[in-house]
C-alpha atoms as a PDB file:
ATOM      1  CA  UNK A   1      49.083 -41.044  66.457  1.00  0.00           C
ATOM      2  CA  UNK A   2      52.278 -41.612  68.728  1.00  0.00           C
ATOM      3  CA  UNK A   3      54.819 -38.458  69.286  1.00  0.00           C
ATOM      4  CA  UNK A   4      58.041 -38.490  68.482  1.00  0.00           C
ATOM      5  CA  UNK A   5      58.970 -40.499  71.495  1.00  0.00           C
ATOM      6  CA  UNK A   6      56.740 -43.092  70.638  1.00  0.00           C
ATOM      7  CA  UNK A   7      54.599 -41.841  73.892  1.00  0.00           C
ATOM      8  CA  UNK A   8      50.607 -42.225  74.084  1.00  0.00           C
ATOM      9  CA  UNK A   9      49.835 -39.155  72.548  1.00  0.00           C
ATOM     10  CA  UNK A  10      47.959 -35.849  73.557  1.00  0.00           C
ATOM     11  CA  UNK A  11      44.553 -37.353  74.434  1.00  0.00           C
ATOM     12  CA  UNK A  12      42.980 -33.410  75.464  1.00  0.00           C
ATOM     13  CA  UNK A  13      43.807 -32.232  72.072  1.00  0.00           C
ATOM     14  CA  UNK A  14      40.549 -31.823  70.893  1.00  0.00           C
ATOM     15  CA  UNK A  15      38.964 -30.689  74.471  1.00  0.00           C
ATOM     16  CA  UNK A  16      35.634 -29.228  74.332  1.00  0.00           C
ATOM     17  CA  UNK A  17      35.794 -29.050  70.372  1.00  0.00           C
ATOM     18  CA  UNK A  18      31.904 -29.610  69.308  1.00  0.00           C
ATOM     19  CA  UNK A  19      32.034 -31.781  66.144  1.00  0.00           C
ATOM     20  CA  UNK A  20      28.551 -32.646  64.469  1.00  0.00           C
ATOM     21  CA  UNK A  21      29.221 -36.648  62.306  1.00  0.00           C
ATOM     22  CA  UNK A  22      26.589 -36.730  59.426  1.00  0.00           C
ATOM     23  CA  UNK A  23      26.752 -40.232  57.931  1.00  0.00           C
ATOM     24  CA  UNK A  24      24.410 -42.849  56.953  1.00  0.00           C
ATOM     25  CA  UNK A  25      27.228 -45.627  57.324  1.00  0.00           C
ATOM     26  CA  UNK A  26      26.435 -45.544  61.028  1.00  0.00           C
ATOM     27  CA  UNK A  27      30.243 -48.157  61.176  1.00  0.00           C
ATOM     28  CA  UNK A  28      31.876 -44.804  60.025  1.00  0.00           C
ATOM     29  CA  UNK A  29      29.879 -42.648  61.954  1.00  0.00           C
ATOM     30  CA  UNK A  30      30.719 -44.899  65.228  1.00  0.00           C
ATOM     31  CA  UNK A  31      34.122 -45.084  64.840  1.00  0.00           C
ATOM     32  CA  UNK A  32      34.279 -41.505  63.970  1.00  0.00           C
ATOM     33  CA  UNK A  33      32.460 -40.538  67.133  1.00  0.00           C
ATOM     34  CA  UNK A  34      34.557 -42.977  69.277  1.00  0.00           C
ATOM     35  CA  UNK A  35      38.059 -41.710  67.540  1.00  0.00           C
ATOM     36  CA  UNK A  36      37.250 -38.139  68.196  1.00  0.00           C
ATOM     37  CA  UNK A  37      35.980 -38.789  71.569  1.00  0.00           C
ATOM     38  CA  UNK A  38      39.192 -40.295  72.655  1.00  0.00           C
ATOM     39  CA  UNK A  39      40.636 -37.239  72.302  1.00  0.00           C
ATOM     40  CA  UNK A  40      38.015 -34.860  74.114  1.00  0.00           C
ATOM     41  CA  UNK A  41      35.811 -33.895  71.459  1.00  0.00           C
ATOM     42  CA  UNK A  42      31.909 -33.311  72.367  1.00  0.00           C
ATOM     43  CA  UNK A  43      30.765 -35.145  69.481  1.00  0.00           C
ATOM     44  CA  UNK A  44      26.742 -35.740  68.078  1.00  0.00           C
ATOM     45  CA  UNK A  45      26.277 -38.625  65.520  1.00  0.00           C
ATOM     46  CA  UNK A  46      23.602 -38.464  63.032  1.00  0.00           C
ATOM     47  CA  UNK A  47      22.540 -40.072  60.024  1.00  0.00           C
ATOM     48  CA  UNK A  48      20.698 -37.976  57.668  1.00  0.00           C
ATOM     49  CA  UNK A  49      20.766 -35.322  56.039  1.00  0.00           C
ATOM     50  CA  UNK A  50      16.779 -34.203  57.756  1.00  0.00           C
ATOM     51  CA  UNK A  51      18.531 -35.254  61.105  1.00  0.00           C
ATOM     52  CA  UNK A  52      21.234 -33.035  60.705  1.00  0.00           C
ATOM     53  CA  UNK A  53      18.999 -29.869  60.218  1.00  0.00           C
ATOM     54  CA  UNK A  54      16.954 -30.637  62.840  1.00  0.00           C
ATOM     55  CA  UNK A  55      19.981 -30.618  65.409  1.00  0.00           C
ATOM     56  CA  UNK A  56      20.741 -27.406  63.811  1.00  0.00           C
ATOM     57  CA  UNK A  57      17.961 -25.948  65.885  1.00  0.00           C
ATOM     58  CA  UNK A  58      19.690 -26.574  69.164  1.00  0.00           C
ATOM     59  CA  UNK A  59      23.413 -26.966  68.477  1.00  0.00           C
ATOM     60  CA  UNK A  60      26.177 -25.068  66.932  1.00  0.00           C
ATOM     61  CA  UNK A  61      29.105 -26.961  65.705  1.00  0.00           C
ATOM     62  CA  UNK A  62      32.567 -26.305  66.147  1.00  0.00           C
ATOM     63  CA  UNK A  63      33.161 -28.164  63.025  1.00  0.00           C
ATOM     64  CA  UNK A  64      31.123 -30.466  60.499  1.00  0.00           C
ATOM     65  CA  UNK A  65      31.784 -33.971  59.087  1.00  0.00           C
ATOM     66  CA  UNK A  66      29.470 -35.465  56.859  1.00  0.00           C
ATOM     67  CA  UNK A  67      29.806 -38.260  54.150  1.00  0.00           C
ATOM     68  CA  UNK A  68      28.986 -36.089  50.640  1.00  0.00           C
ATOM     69  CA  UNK A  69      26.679 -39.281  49.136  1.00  0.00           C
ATOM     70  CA  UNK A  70      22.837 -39.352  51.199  1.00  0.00           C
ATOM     71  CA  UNK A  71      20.129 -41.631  49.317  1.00  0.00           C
ATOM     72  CA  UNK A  72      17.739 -39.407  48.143  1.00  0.00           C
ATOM     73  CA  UNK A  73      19.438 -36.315  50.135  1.00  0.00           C
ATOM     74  CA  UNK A  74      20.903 -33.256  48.942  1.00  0.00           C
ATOM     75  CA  UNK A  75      24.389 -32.697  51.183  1.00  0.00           C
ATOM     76  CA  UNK A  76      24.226 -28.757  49.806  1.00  0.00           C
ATOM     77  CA  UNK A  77      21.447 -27.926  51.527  1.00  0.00           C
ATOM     78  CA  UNK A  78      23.197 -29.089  55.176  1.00  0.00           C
ATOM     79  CA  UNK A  79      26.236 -27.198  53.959  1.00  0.00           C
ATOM     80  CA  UNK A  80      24.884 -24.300  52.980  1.00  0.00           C
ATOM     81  CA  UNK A  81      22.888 -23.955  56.167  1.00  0.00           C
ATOM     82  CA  UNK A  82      26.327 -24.445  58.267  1.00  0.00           C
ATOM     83  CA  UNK A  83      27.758 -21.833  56.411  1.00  0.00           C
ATOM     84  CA  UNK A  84      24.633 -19.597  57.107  1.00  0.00           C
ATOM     85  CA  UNK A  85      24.923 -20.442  60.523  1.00  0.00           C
ATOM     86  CA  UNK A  86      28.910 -19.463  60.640  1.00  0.00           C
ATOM     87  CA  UNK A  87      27.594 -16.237  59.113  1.00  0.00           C
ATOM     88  CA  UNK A  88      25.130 -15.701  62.163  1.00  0.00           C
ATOM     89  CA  UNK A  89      27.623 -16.573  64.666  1.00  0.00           C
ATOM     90  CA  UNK A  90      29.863 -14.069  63.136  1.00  0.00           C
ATOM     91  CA  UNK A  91      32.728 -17.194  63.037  1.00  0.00           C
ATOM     92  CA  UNK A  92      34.078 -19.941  60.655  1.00  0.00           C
ATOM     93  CA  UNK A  93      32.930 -23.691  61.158  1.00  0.00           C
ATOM     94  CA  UNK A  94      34.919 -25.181  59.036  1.00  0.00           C
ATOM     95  CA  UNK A  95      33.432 -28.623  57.053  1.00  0.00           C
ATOM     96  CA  UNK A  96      35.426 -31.579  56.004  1.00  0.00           C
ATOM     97  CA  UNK A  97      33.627 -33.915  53.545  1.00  0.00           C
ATOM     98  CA  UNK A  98      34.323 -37.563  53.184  1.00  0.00           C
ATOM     99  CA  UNK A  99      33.532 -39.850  50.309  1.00  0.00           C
ATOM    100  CA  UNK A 100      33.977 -42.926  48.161  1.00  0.00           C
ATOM    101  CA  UNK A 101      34.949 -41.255  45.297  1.00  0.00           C
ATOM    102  CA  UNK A 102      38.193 -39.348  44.422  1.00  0.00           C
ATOM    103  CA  UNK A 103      38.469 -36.025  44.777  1.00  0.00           C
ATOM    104  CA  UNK A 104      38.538 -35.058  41.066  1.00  0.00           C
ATOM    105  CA  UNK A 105      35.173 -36.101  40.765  1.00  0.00           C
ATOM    106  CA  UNK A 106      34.007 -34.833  44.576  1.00  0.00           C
ATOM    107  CA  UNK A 107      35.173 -31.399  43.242  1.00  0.00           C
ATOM    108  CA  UNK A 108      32.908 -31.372  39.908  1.00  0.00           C
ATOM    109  CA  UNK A 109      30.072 -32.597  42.118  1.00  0.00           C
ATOM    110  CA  UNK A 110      30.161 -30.209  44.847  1.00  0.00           C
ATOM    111  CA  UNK A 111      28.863 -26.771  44.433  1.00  0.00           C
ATOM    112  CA  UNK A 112      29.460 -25.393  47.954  1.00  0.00           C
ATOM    113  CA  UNK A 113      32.697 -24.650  49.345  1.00  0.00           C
ATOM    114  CA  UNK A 114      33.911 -26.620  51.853  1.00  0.00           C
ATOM    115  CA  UNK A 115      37.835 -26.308  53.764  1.00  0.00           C
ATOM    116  CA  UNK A 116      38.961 -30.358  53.504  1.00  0.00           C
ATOM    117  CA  UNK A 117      38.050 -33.457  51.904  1.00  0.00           C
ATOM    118  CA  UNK A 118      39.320 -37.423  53.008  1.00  0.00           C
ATOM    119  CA  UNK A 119      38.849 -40.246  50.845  1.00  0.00           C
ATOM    120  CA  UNK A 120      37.214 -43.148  52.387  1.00  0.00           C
ATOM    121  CA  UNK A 121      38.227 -45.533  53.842  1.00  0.00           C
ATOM    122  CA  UNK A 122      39.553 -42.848  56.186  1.00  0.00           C
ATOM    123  CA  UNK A 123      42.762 -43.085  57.693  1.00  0.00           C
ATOM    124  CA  UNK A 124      42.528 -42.612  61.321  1.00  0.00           C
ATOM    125  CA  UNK A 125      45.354 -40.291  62.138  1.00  0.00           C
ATOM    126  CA  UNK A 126      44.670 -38.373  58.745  1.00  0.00           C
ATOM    127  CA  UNK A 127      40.763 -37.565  60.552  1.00  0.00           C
ATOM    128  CA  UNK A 128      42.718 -36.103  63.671  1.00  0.00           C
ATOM    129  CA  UNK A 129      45.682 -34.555  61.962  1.00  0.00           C
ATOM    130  CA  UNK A 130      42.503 -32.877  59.542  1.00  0.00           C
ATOM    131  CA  UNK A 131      40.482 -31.836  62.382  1.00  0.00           C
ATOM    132  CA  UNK A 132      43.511 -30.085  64.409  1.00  0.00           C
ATOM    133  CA  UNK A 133      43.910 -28.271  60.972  1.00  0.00           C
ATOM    134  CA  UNK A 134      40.679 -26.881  60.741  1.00  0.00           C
ATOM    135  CA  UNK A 135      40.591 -26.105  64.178  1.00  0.00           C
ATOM    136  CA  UNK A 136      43.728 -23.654  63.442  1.00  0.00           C
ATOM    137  CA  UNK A 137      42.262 -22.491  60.324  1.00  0.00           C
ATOM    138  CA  UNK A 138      38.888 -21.735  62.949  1.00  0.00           C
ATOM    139  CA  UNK A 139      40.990 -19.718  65.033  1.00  0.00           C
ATOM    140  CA  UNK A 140      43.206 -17.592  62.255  1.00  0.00           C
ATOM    141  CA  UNK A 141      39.474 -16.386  60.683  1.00  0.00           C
ATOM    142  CA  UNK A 142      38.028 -15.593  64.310  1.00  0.00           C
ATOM    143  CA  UNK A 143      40.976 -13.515  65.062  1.00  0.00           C
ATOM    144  CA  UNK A 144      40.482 -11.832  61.518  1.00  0.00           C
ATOM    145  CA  UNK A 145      36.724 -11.445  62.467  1.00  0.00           C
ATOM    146  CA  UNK A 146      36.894  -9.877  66.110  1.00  0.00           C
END
């Protein structure tokens, strides 16, 4: 997380960003929140699946992070209501999944599409580095879309 001059780094870079944490480790979730925060993210913790369509209601992401294992949840049915959402909206919100199992296996799981996966435990400057990626992936589709 340090620049190349070993200086604190960019602590704006994720101003105003909206990020919506769906996970039912609420350690994860925390530290998520707290990481993302430090860098100027708005950022809304929740930890279920249910929860996470309810805030749907009144809150548009800017981007989506949720753990792809709920007890007794389906994580497709939050996923595919993002993407409906981003269709709405006329804009991408782009989702990165996390999980304890490798991505080999995440991918024969998953049926919805989703723009990045992280294995857990989660390195910390892989979240942000992830996050700044989707955030310019956000941007090259919006331009496409306008």
């Amino acid at each position: 997380m340090l620049d190349m001059n070993g200086l604190l780094p960019n602590l704006e870079i994720l101003k105003d960003v909206q990020i919506l944490v769906v996970d039912h480790h609420r350690d994860s979730r925390d530290l998520d929140a707290y990481l993302l925060e430090s860098y100027g993210a708005n950022v809304v913790t929740i930890g279920s699946i249910k929860g996470a369509l309810d805030i749907l209601d009144r809150l548009t992401p800017d981007i989506l992070i949720c753990e792809i294992a709920f007890p007794g949840e389906r994580v497709n049915t939050l996923i595919e209501r993002v993407k409906h959402l981003a269709l709405i909206a006329e804009r991408v919100i782009p989702i990165l999944v996390t999980s304890t199992c490798p991505a080999t296996s995440f991918a024969q799981h998953l049926t919805a599409k989703v723009e990045a996966y992280l294995l857990k435990p989660i390195d910390l400057d892989d979240l942000v580095d992830q996050v700044q990626n989707l955030l310019r992936l956000c941007c090259k589709k919006d331009a496409v879309l306008v």
